[in-house]
C-alpha atoms as a PDB file:
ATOM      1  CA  UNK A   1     -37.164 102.923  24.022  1.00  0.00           C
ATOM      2  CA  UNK A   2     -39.026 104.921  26.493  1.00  0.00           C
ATOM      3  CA  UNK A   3     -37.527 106.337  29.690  1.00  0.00           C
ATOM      4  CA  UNK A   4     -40.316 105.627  31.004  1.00  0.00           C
ATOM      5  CA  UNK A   5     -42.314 102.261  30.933  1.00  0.00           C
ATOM      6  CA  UNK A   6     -46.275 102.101  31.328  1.00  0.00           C
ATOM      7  CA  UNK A   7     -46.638  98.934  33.184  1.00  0.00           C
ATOM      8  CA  UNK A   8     -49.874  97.340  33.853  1.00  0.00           C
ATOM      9  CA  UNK A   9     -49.878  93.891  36.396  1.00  0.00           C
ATOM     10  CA  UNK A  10     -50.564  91.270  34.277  1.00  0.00           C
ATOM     11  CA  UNK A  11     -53.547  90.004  36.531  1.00  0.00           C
ATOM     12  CA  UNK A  12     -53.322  85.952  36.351  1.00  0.00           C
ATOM     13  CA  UNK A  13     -57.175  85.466  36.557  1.00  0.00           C
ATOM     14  CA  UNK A  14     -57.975  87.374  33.586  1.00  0.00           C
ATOM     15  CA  UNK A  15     -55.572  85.265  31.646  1.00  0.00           C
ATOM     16  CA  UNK A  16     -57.133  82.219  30.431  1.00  0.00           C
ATOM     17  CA  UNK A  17     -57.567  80.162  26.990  1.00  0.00           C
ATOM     18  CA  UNK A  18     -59.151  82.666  25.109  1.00  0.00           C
ATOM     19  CA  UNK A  19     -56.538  85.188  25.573  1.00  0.00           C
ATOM     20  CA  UNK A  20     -53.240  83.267  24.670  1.00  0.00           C
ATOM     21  CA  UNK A  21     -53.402  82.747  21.166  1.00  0.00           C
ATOM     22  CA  UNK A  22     -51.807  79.602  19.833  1.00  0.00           C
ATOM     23  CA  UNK A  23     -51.915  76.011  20.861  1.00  0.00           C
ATOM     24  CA  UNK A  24     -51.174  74.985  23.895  1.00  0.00           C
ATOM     25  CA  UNK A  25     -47.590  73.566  24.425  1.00  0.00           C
ATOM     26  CA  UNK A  26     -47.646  70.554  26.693  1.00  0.00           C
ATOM     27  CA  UNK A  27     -44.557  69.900  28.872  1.00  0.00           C
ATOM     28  CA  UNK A  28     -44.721  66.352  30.742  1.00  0.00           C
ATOM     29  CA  UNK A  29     -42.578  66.151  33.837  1.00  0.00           C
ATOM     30  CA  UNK A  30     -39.271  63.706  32.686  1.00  0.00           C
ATOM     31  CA  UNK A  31     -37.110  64.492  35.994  1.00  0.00           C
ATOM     32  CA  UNK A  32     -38.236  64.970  39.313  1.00  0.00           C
ATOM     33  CA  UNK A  33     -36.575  65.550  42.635  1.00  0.00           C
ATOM     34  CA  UNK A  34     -37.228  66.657  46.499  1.00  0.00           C
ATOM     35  CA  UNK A  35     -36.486  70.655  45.179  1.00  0.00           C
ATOM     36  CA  UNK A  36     -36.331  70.669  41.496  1.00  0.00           C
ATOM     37  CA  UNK A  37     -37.906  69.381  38.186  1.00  0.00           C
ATOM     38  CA  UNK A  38     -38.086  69.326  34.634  1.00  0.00           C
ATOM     39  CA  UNK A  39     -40.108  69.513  32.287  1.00  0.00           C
ATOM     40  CA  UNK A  40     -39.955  68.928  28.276  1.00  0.00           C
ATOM     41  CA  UNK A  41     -41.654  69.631  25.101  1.00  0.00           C
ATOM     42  CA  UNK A  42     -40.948  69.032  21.269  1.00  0.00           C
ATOM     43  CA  UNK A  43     -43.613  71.535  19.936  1.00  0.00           C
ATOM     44  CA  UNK A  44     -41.023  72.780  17.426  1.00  0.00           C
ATOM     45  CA  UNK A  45     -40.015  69.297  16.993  1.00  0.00           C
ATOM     46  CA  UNK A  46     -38.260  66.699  18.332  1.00  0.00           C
ATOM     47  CA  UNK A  47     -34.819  68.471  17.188  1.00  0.00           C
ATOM     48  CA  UNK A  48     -35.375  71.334  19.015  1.00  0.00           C
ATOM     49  CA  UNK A  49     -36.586  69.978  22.533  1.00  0.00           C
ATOM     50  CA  UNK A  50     -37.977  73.066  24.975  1.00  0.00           C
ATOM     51  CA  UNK A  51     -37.607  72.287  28.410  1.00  0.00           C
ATOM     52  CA  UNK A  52     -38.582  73.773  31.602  1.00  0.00           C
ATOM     53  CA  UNK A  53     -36.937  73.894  34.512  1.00  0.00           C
ATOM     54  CA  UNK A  54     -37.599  75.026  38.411  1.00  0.00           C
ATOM     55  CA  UNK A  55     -35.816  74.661  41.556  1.00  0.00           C
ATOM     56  CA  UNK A  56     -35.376  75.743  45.073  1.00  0.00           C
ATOM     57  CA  UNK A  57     -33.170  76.153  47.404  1.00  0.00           C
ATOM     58  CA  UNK A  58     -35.486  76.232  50.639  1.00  0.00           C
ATOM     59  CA  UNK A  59     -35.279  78.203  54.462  1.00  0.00           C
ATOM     60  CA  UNK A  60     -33.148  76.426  56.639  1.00  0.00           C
ATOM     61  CA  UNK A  61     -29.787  76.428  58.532  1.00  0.00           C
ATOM     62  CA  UNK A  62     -30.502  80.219  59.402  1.00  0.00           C
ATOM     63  CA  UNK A  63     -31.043  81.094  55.397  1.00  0.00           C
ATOM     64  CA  UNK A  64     -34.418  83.475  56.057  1.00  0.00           C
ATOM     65  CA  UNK A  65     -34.733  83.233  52.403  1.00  0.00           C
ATOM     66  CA  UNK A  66     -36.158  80.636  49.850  1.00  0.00           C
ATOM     67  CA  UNK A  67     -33.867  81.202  46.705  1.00  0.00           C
ATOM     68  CA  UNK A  68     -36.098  79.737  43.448  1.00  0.00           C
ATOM     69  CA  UNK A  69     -34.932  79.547  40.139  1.00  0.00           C
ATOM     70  CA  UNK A  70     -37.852  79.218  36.766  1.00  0.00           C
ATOM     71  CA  UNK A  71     -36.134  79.016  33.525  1.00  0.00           C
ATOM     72  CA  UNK A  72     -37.066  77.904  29.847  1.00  0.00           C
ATOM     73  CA  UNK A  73     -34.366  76.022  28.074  1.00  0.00           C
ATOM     74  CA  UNK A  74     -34.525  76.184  24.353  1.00  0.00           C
ATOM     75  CA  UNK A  75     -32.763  74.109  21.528  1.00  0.00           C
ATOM     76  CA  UNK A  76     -32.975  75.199  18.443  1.00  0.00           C
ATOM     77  CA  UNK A  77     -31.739  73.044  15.268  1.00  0.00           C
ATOM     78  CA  UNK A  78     -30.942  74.490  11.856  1.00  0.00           C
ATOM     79  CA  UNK A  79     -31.448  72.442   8.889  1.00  0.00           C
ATOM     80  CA  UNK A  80     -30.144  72.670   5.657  1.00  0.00           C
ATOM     81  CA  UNK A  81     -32.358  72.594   2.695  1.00  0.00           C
ATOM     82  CA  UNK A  82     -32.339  68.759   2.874  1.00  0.00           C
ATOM     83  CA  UNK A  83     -33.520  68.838   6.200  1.00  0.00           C
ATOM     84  CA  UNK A  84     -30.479  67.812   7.851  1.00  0.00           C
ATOM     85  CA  UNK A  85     -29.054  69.067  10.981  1.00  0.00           C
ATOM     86  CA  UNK A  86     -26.370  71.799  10.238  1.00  0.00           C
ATOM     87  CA  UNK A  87     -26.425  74.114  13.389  1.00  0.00           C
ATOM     88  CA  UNK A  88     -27.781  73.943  17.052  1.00  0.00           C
ATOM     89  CA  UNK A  89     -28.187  76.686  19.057  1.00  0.00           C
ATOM     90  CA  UNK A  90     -29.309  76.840  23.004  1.00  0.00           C
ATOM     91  CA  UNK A  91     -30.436  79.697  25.213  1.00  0.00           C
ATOM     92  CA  UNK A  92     -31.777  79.681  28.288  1.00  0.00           C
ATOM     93  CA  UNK A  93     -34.685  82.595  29.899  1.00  0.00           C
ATOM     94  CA  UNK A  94     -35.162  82.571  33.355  1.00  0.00           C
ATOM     95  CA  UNK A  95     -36.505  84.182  36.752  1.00  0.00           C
ATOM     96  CA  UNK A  96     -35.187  83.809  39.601  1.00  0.00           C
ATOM     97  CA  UNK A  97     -36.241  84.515  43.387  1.00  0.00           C
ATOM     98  CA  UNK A  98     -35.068  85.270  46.594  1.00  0.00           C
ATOM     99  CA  UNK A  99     -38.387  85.151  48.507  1.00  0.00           C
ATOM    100  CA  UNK A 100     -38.324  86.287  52.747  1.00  0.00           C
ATOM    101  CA  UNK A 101     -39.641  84.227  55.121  1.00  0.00           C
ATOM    102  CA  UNK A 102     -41.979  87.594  55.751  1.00  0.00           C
ATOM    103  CA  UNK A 103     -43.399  87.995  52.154  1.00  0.00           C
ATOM    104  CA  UNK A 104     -47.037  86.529  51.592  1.00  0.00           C
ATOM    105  CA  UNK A 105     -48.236  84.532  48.627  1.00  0.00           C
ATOM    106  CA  UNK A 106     -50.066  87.604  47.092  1.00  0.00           C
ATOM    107  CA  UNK A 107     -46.960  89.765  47.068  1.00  0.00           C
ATOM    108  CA  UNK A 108     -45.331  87.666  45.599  1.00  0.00           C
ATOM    109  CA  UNK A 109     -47.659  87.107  43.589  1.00  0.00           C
ATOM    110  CA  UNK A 110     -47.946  90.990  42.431  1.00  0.00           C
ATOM    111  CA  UNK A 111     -44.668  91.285  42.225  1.00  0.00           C
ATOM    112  CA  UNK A 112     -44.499  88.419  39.296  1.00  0.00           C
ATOM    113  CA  UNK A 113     -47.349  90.151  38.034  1.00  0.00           C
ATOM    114  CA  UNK A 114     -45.358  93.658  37.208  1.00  0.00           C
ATOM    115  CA  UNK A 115     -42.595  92.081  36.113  1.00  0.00           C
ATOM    116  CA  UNK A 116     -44.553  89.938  33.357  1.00  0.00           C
ATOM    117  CA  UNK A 117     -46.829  93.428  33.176  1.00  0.00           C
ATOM    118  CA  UNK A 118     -43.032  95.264  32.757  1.00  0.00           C
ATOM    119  CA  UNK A 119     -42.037  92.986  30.053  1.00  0.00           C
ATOM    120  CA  UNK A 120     -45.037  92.544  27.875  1.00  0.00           C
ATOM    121  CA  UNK A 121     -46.119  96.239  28.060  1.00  0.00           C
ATOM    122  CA  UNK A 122     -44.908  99.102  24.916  1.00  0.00           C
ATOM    123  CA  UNK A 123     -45.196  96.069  22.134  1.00  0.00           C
ATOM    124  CA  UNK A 124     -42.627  94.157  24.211  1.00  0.00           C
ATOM    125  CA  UNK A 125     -39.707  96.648  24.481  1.00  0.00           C
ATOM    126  CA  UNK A 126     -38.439  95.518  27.689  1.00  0.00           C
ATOM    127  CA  UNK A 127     -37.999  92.485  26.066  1.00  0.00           C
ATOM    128  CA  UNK A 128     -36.401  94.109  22.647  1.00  0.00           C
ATOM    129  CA  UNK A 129     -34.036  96.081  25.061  1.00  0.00           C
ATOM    130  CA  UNK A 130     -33.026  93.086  26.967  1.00  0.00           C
ATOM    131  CA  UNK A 131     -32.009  91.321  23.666  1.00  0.00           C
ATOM    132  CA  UNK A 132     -30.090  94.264  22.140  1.00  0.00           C
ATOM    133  CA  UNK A 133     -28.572  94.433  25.375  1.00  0.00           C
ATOM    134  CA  UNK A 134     -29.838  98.349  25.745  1.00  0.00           C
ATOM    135  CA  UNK A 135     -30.091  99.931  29.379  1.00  0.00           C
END
C-alpha cells in the first residue's frame, strides 16, 4: 500500500441508484428503543441474517459529547455439499462517533464523507490493509 492515500469525499448527493450496482438490500426495523435500533436483512439468506445496528449515547449530565455507534453485523453460514449447516461465522464493521456539542451537521457530515472517500479510494486498500491488519 501507498504511504500516501488519494482521498476524494465521497459526496452523498451524487450517490444515488444508478451508481450502486446491485440490488438493493432491504433492512426492516425488528427492535426499537428511545437511543438505539436494529435493523435486519436475509439477502444472503435466511442462514446468514445481516443486521444493522445504531445507537447513542446522548449530551447530558455535563457529557458535551454525543457518543454514536453504526455497525453491520454479519452471519455467515457454511454449508456442506448437502446444504447443511457445518460452520457459522460472525463479524461485526462499525463506526463510531464522539460528536461535540460545537460541531454542525455538515461537518459532520464531511467528515463521514472522507472517511467513506478514505476507504473506498486506491481499489479499496484502506480496506485490504485493515483486513490484513497492515499499518
Amino acid at each position: 500500500m501507498n504511504d500516501t492515500l488519494a482521498v476524494k469525499d465521497l459526496v452523498m448527493s451524487t450517490v444515488g441508484a444508478t451508481q450502486l450496482p446491485g440490488a438493493a438490500r432491504n433492512f426492516a426495523r425488528i427492535v426499537s428503543g428511545d437511543d438505539s435500533y436494529k435493523r435486519l436483512s436475509a439477502h444472503i439468506g435466511s442462514l446468514s441474517p445481516t443486521t444493522i445496528r445504531v445507537a447513542h449515547q446522548p449530551r447530558k449530565n455535563g457529557l458535551g459529547k454525543q457518543r454514536s455507534l453504526f455497525a453491520l453485523d454479519q452471519v455467515l453460514t457454511r454449508l456442506d455439499a448437502q446444504s447443511n449447516p457445518i460452520l457459522k461465522t460472525d463479524f461485526t464493521v462499525g463506526l463510531q462517533s464522539s460528536i461535540p456539542a460545537d460541531v454542525t451537521l455538515a461537518e459532520y457530515r464531511t467528515a463521514v464523507s472522507t472517511l467513506a472517500g478514505a476507504l473506498l479510494a486506491d481499489d479499496g486498500a484502506l480496506i485490504t490493509s485493515i483486513y490484513n491488519g497492515e499499518c
